[in-house]
C-alpha atoms as a PDB file:
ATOM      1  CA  UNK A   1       0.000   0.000   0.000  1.00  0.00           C
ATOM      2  CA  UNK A   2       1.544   3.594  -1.017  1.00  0.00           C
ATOM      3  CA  UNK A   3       2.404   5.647   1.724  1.00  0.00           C
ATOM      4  CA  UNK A   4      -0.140   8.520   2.352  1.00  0.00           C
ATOM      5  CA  UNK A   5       0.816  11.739   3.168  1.00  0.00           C
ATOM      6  CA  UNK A   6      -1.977  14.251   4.695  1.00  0.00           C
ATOM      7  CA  UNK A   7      -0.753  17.168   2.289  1.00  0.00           C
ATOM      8  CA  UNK A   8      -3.777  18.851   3.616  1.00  0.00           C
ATOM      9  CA  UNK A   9      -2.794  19.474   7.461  1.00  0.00           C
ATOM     10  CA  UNK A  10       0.862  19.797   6.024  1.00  0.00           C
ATOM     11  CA  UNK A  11      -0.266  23.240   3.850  1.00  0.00           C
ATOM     12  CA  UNK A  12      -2.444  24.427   6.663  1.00  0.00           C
ATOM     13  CA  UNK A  13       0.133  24.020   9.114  1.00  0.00           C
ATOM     14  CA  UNK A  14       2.712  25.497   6.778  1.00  0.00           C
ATOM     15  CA  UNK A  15      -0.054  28.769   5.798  1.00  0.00           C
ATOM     16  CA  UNK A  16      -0.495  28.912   9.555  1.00  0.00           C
ATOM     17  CA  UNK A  17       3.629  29.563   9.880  1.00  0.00           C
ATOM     18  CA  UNK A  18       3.706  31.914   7.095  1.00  0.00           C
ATOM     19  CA  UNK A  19       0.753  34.158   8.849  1.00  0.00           C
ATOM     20  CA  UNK A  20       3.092  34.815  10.740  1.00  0.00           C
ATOM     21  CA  UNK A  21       5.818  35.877   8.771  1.00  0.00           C
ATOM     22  CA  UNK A  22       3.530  38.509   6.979  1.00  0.00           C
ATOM     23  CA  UNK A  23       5.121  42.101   6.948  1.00  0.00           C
ATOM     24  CA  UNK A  24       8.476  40.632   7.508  1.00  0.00           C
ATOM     25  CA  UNK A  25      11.538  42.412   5.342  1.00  0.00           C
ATOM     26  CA  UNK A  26      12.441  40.099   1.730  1.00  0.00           C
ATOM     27  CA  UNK A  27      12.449  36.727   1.628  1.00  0.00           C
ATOM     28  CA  UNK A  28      11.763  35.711   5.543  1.00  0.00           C
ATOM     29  CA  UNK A  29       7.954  36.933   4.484  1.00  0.00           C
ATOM     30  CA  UNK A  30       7.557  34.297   1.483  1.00  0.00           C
ATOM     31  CA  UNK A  31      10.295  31.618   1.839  1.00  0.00           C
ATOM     32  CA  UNK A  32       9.534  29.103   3.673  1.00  0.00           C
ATOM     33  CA  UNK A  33      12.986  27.808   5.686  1.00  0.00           C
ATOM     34  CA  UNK A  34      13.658  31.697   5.544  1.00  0.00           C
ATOM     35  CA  UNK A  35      10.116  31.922   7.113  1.00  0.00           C
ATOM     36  CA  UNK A  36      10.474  29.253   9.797  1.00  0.00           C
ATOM     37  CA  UNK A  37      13.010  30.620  11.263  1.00  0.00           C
ATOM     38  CA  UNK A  38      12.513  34.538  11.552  1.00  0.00           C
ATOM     39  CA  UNK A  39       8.969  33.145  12.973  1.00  0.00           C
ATOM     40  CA  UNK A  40      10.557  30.928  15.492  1.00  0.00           C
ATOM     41  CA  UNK A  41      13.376  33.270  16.837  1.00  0.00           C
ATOM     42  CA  UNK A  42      10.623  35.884  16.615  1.00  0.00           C
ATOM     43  CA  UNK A  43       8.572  33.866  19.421  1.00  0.00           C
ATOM     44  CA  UNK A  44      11.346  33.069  21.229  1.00  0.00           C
ATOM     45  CA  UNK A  45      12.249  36.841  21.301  1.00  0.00           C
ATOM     46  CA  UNK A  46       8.439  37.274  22.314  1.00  0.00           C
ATOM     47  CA  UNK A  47       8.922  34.974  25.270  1.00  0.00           C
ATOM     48  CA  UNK A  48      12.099  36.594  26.550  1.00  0.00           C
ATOM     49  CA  UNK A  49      10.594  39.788  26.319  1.00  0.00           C
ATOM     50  CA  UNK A  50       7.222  39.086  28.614  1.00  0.00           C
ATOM     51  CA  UNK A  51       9.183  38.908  30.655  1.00  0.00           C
ATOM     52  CA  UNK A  52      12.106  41.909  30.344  1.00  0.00           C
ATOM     53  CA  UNK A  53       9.057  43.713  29.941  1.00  0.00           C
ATOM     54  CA  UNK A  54       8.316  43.819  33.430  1.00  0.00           C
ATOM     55  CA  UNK A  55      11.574  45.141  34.146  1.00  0.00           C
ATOM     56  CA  UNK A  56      11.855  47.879  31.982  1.00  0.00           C
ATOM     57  CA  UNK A  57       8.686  49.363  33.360  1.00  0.00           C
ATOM     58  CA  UNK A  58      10.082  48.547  37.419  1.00  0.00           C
ATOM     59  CA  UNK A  59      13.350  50.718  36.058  1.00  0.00           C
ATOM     60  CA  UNK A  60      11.262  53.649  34.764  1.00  0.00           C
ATOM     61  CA  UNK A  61       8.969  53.478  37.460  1.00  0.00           C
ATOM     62  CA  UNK A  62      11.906  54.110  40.080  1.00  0.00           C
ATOM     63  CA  UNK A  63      13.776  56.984  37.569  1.00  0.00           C
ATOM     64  CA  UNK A  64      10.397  58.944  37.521  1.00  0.00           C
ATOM     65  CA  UNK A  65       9.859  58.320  41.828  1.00  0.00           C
ATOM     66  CA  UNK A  66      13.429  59.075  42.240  1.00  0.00           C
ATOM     67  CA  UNK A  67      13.338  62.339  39.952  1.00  0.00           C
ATOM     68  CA  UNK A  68      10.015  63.392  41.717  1.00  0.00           C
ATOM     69  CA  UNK A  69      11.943  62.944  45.020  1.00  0.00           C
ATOM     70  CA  UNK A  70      14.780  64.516  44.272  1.00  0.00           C
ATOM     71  CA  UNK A  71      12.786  67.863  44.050  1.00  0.00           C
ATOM     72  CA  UNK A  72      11.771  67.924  47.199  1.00  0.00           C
ATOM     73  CA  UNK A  73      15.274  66.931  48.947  1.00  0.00           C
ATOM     74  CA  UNK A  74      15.209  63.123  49.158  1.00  0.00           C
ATOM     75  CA  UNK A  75      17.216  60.692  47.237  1.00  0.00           C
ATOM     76  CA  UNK A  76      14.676  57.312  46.370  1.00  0.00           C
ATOM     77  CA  UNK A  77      16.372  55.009  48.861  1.00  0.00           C
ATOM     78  CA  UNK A  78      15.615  57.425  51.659  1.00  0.00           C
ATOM     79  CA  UNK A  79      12.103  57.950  50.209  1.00  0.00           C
ATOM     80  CA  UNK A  80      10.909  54.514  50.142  1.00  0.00           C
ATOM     81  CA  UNK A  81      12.504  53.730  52.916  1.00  0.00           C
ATOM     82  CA  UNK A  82      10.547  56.459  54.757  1.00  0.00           C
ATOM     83  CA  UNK A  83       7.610  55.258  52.638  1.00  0.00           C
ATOM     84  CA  UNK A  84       7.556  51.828  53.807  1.00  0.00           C
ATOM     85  CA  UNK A  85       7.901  53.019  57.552  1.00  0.00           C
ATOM     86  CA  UNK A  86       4.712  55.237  57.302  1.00  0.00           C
ATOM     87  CA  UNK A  87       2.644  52.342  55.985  1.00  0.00           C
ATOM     88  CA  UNK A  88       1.768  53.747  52.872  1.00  0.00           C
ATOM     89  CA  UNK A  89       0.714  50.897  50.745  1.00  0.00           C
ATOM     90  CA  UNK A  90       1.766  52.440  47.189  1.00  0.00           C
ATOM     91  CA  UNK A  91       3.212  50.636  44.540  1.00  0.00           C
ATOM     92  CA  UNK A  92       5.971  51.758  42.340  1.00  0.00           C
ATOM     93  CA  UNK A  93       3.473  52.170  39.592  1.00  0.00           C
ATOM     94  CA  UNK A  94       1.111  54.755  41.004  1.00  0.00           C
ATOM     95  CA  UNK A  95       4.306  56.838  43.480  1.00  0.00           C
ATOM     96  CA  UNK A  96       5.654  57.119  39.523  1.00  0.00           C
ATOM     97  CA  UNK A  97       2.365  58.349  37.622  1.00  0.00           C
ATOM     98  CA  UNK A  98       1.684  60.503  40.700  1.00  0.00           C
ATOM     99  CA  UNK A  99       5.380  61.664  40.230  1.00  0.00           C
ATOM    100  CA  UNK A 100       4.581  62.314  36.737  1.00  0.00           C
ATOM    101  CA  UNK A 101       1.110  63.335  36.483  1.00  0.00           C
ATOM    102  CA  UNK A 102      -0.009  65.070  39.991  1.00  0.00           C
ATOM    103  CA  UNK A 103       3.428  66.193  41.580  1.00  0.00           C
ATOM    104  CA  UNK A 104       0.903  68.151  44.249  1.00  0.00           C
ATOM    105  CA  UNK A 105      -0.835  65.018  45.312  1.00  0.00           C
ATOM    106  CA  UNK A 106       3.205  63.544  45.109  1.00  0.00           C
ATOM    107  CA  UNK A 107       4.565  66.143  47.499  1.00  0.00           C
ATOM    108  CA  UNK A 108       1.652  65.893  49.886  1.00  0.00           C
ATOM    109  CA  UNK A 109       3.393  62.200  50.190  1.00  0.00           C
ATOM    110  CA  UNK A 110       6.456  63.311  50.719  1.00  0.00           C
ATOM    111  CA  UNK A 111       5.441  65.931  53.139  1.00  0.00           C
ATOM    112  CA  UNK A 112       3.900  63.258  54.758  1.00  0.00           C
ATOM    113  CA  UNK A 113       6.842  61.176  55.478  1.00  0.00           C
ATOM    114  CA  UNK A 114       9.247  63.651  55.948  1.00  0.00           C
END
């Protein structure tokens, strides 16, 4: 008996893959081994970066608290510090977009634990 081949889920899978690939610079958008692997070292890039993502934003977050303190006389290590003391149960992410967006509201904090 002839060996059968399911060309059928082999195309799909292979349409599926180059999906993918669409808007990708010369041939990694229509060749297929080209294809493969831009799409595979793009996931894997897409992986790693879930998770640097959360990093970047904790680094911003404490440049934009520590700037904000800085204007009122405190370095960020002395802030949080004094933070955490008062019981003030702020995360990084809302000290920074008050920093940011409502310095008043920020330096009513810092007033506070001063």
């Amino acid at each position: 008996m002839p060996r059968s081949v399911n060309s059928v889920a082999s195309r799909e899978r292979r349409k599926k893959l180059m999906k993918h690939a669409k808007g990708y610079f010369g041939r990694r958008k229509n060749v297929w081994t080209v294809a493969k692997n831009a799409v595979e070292k793009g996931l894997t890039y897409a992986y790693r970066d879930r998770k640097n993502k959360k990093r970047t934003f904790r680094a911003l977050w404490i440049q934009r608290i520590n700037a904000g303190a800085r204007l009122h006389g405190m370095s960020y290590s002395q802030f949080m510090g004094k933070v955490k003391k008062a019981n003030i149960e702020l995360n990084r992410k809302v000290l920074a977009d008050l920093a940011m967006n409502h310095p008043e509201a920020f330096k009513a904090i810092v007033d506070k634990v001063k």
